[in-house]
C-alpha atoms as a PDB file:
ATOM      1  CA  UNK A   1      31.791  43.794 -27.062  1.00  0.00           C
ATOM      2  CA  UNK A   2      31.090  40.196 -26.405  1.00  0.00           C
ATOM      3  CA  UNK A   3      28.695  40.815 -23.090  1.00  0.00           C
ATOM      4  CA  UNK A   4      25.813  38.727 -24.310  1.00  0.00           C
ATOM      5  CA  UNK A   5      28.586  35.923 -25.308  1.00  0.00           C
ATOM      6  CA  UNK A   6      29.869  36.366 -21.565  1.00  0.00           C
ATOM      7  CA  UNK A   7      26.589  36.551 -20.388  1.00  0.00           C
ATOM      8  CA  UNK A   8      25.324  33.024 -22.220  1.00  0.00           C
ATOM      9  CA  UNK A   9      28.650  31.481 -21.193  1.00  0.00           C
ATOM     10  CA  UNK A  10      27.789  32.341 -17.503  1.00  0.00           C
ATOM     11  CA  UNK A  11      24.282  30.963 -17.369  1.00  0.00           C
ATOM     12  CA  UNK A  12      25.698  27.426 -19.325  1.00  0.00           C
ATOM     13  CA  UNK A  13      27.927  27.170 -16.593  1.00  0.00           C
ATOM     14  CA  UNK A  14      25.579  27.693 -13.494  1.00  0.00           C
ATOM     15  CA  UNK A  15      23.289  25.011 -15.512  1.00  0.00           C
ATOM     16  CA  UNK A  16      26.476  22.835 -15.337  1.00  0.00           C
ATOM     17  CA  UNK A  17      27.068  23.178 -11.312  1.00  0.00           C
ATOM     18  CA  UNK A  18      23.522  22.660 -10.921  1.00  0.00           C
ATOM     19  CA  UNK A  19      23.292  19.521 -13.028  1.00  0.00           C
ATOM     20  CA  UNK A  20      26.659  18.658 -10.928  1.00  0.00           C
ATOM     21  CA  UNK A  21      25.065  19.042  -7.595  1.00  0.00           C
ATOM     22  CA  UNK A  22      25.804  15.724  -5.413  1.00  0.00           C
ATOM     23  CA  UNK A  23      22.491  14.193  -4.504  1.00  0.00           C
ATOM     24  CA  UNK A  24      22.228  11.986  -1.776  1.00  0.00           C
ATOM     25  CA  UNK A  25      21.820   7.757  -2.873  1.00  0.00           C
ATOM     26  CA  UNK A  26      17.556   6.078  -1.288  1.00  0.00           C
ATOM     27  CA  UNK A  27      18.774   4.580   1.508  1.00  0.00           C
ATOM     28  CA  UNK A  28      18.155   0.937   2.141  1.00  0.00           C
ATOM     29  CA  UNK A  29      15.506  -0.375   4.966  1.00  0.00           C
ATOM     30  CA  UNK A  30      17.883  -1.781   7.766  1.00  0.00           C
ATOM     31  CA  UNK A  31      16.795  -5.968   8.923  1.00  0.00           C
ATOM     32  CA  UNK A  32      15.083  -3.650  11.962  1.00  0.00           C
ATOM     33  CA  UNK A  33      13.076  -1.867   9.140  1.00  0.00           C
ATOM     34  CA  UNK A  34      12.378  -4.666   7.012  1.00  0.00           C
ATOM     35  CA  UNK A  35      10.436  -6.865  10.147  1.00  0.00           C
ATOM     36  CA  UNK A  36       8.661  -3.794  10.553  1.00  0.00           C
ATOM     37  CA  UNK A  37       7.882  -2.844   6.585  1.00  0.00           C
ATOM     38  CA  UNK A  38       7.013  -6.741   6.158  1.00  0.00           C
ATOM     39  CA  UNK A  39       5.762  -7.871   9.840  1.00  0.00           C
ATOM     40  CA  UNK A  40       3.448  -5.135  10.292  1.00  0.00           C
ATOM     41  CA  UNK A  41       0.922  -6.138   7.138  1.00  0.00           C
ATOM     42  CA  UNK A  42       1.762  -9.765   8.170  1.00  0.00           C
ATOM     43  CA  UNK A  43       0.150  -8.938  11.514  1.00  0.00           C
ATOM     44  CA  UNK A  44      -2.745  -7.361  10.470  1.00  0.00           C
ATOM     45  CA  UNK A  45      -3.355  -9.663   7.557  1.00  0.00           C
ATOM     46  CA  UNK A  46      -3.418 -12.259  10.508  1.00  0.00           C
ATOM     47  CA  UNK A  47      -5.759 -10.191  13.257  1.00  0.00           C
ATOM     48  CA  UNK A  48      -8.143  -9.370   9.929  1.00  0.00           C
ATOM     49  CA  UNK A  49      -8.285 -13.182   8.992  1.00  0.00           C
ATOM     50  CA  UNK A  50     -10.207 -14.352  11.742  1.00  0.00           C
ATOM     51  CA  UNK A  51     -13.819 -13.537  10.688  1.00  0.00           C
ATOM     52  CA  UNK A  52     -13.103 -15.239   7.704  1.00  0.00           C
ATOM     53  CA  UNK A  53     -11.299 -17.730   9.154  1.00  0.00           C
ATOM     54  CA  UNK A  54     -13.554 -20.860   7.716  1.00  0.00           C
ATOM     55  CA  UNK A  55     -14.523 -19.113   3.981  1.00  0.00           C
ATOM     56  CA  UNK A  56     -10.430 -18.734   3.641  1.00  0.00           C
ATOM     57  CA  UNK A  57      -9.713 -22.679   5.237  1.00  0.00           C
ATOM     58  CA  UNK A  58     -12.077 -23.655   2.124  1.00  0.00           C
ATOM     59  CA  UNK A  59     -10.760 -21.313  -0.115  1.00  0.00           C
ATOM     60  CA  UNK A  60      -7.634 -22.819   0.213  1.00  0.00           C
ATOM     61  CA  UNK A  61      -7.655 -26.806   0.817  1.00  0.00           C
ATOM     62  CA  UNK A  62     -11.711 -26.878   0.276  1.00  0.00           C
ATOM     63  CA  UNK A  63     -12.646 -30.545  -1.492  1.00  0.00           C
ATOM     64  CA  UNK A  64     -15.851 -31.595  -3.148  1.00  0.00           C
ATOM     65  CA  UNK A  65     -18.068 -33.307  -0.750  1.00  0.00           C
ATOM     66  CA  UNK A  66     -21.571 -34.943  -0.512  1.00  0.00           C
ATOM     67  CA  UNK A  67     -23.821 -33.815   2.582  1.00  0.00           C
ATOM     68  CA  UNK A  68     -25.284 -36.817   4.251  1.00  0.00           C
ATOM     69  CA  UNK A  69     -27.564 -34.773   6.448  1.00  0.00           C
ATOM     70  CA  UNK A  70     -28.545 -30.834   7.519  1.00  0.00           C
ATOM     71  CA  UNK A  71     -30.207 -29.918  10.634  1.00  0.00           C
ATOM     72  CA  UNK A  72     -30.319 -26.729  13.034  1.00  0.00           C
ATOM     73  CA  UNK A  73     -30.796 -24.683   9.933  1.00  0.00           C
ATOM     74  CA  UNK A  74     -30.958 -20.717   9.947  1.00  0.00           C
ATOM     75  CA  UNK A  75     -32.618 -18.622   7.073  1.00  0.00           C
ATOM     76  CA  UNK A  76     -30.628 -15.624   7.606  1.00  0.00           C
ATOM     77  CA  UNK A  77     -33.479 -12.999   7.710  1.00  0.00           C
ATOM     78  CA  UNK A  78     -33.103  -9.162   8.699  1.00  0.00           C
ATOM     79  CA  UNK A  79     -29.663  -7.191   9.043  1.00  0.00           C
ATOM     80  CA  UNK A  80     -28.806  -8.166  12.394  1.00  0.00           C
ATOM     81  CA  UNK A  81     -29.181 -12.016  11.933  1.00  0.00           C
ATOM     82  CA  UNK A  82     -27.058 -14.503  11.170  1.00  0.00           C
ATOM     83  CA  UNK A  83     -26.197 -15.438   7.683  1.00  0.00           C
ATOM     84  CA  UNK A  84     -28.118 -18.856   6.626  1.00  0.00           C
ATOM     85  CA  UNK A  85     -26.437 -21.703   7.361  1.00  0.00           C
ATOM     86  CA  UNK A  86     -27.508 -25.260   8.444  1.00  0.00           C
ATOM     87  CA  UNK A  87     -25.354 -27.594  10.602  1.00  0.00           C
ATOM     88  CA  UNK A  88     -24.133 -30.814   8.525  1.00  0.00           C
ATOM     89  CA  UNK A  89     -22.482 -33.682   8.002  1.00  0.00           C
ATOM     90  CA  UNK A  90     -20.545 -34.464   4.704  1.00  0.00           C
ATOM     91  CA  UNK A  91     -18.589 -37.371   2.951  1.00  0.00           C
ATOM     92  CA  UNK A  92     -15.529 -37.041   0.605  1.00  0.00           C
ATOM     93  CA  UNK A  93     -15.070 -39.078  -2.761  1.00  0.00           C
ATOM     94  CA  UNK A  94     -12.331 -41.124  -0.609  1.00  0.00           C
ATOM     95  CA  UNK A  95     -14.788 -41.763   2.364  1.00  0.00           C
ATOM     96  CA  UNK A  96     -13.857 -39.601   4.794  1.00  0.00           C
ATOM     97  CA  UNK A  97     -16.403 -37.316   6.738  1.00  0.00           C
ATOM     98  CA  UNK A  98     -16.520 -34.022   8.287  1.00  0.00           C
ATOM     99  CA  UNK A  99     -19.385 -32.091  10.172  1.00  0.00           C
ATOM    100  CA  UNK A 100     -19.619 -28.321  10.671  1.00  0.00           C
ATOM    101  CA  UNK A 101     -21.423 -25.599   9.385  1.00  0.00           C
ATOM    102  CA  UNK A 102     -22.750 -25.459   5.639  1.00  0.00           C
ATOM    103  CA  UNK A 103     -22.947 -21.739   4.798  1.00  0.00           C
ATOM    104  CA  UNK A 104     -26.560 -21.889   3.586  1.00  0.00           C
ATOM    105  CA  UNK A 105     -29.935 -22.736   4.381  1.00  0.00           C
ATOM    106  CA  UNK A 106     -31.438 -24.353   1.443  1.00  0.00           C
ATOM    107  CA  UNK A 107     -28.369 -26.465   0.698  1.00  0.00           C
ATOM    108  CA  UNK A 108     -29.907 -30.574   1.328  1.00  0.00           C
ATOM    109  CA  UNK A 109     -28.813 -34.352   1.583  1.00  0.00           C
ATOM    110  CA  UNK A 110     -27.104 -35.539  -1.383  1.00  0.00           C
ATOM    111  CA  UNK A 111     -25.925 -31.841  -2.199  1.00  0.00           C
ATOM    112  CA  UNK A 112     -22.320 -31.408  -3.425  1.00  0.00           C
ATOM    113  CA  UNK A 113     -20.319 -29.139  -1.923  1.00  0.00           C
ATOM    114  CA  UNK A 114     -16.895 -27.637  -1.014  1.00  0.00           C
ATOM    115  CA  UNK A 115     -15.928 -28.475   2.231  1.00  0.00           C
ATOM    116  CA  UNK A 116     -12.998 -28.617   4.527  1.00  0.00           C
ATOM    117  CA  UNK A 117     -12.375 -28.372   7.750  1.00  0.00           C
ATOM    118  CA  UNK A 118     -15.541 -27.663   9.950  1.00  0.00           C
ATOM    119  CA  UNK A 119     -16.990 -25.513   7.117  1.00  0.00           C
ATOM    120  CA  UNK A 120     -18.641 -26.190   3.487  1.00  0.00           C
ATOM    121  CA  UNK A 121     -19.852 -24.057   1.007  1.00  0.00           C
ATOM    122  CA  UNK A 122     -22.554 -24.953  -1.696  1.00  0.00           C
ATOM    123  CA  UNK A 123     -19.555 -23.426  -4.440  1.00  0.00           C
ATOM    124  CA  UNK A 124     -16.710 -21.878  -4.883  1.00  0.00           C
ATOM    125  CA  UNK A 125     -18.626 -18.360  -6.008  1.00  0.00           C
ATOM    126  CA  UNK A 126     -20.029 -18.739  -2.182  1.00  0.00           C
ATOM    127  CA  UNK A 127     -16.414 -19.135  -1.146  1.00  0.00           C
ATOM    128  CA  UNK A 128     -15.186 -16.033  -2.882  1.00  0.00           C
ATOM    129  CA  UNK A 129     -18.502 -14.092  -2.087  1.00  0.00           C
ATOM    130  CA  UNK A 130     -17.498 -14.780   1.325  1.00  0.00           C
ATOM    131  CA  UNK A 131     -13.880 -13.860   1.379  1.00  0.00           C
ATOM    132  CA  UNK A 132     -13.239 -10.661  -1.098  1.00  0.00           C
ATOM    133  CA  UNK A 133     -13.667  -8.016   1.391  1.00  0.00           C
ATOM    134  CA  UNK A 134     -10.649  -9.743   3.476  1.00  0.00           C
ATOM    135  CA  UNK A 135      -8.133  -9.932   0.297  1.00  0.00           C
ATOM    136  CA  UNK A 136     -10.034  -6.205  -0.058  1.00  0.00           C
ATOM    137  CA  UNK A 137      -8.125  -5.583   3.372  1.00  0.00           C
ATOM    138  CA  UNK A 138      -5.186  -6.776   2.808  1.00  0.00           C
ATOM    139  CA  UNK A 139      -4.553  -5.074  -0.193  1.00  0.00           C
ATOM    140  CA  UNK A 140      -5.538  -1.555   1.082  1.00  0.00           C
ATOM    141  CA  UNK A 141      -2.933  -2.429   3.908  1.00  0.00           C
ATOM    142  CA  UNK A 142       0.067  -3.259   1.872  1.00  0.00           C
ATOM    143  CA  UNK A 143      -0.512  -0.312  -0.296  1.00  0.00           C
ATOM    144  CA  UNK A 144      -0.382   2.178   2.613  1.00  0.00           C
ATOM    145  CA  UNK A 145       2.409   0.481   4.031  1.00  0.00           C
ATOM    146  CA  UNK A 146       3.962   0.902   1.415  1.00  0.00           C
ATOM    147  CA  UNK A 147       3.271   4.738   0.507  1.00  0.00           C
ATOM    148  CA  UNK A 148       3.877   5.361   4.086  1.00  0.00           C
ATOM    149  CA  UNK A 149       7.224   3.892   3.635  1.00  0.00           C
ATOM    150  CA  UNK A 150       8.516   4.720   0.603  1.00  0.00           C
ATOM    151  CA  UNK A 151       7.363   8.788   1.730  1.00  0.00           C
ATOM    152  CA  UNK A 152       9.811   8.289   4.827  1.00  0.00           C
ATOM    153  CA  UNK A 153      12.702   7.312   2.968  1.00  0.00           C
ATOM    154  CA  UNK A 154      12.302   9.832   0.029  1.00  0.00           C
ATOM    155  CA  UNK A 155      12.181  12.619   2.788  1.00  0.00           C
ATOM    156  CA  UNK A 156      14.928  11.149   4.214  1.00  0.00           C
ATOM    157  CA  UNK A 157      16.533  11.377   1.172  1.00  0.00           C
ATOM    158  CA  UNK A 158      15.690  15.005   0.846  1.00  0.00           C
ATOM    159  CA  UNK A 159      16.847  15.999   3.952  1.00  0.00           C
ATOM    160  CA  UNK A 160      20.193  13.986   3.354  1.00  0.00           C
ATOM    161  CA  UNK A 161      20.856  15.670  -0.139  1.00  0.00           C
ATOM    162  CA  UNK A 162      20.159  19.308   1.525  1.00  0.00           C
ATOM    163  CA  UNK A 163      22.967  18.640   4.080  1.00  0.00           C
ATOM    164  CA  UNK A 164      25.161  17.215   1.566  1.00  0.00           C
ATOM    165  CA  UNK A 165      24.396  20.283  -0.864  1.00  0.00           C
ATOM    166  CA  UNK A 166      24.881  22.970   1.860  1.00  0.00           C
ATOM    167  CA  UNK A 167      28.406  23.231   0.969  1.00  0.00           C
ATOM    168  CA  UNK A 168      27.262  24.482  -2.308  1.00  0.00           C
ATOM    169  CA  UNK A 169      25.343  27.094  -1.030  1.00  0.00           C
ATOM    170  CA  UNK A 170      27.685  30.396  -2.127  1.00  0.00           C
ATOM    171  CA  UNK A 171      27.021  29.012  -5.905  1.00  0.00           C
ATOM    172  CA  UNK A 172      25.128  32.505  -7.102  1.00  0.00           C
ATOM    173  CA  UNK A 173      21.606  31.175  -8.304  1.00  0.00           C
ATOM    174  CA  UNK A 174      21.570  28.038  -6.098  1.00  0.00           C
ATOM    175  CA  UNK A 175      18.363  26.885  -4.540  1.00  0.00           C
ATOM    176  CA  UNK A 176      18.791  23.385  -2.765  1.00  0.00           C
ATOM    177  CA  UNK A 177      14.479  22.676  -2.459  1.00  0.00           C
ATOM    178  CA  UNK A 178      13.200  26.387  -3.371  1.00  0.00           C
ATOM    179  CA  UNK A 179       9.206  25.749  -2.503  1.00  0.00           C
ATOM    180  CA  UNK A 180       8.312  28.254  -5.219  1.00  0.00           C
ATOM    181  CA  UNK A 181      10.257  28.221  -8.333  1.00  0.00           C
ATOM    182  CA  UNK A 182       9.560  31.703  -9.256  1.00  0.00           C
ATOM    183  CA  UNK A 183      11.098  32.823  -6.116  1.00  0.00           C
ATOM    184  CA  UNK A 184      13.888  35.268  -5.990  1.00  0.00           C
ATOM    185  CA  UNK A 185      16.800  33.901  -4.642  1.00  0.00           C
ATOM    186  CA  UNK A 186      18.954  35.792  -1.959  1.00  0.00           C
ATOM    187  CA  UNK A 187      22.087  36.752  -4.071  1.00  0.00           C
ATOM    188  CA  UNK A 188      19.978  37.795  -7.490  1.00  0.00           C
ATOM    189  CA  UNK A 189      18.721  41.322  -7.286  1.00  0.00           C
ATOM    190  CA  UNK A 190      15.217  42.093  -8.785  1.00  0.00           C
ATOM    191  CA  UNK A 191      15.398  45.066 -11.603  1.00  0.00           C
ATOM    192  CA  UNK A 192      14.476  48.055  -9.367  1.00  0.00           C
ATOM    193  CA  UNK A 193      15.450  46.832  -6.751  1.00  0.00           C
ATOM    194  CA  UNK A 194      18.797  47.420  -4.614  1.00  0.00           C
ATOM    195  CA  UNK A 195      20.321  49.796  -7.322  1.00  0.00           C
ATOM    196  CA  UNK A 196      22.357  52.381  -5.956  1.00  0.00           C
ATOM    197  CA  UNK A 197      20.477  55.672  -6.036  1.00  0.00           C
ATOM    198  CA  UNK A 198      21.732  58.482  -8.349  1.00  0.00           C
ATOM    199  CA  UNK A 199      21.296  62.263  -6.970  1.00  0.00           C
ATOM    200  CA  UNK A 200      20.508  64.966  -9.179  1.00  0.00           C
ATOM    201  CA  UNK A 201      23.482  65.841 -11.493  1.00  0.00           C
END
């Protein structure tokens, strides 16, 4: 009498050990780690910046302007060409000037635009038309630097709780990472299977 209590008392307490199984603490990125976590999209960011090198100068510390003149302008036609753009000079509210490139080609004297630097855009939608794809970039390379990263330390993690759990290992019913759940494991004998064989009577 009493089996099935024994038998429920048993299973609460292998639920126990396995709820009391040390597992090993995410380790933290060493400095080493952390230049390369944080310089790597820092580099890239900074290689993938140059095409868009005048669009982000604007972008940035761009002030209104007035174009004074255009010349040497460039409609932009067919895939392969140039985008349009004119060559001009500009004047700021406080009277400085500036000359460079106007990013497009029907853009005229007495236009306002946003300038700075040796670039000028006819408006800030220009500015951002220009630009997306590189914040675009950026973003798709700090997210998979940090998948990549966060991956490496959670198998770390992994393999650093199965060597801390190995010690456990004689605990009947213990599976450190079993990679199918409905697997039988080692010490638990299948019904049918592995029960000593009566002979005939």
């Amino acid at each position: 009498m009493g089996t099935g209590d024994d038998d429920s008392g048993d299973d609460a307490s292998l639920e126990e050990s396995a709820e009391e199984l040390p597992e090993a603490p995410m380790k933290r990125p060493t400095v080493q780690e952390w230049l390369v976590i944080v310089g790597a999209p820092l580099a890239i960011c900074a290689v993938v910046a140059l095409p868009f090198r005048s669009a982000l100068y604007v972008l940035f510390a761009g002030r209104s302007a007035t174009l004074t003149s255009t010349w040497s302008c460039s409609e932009g036609t067919g895939v392969t060409a140039p985008a349009p753009s004119c060559e001009a000079s500009w004047e700021f509210p406080d009277g400085s000037t500036g000359t460079g490139t106007v990013h497009s080609a029907s853009a005229g004297s007495g236009d306002t635009v946003l300038a700075a630097g040796d670039g000028a855009y006819t408006s800030l939608a220009s500015v951002w038309n220009s630009a997306w794809f590189y914040f675009f970039l950026v973003a798709v390379s700090v997210v998979a630097t940090a998948i990549t990263w966060v991956g490496h330390y959670r198998q770390d993690q992994r393999e650093r709780t199965r060597r801390l759990r190995e010690p456990f290992e004689y605990v009947p019913g213990y599976r450190a990472f079993a990679d199918d759940p409905d697997e039988t494991p080692p010490d638990e004998t299948p019904e049918g299977h592995g029960a000593e064989t009566q002979g005939p009577p």
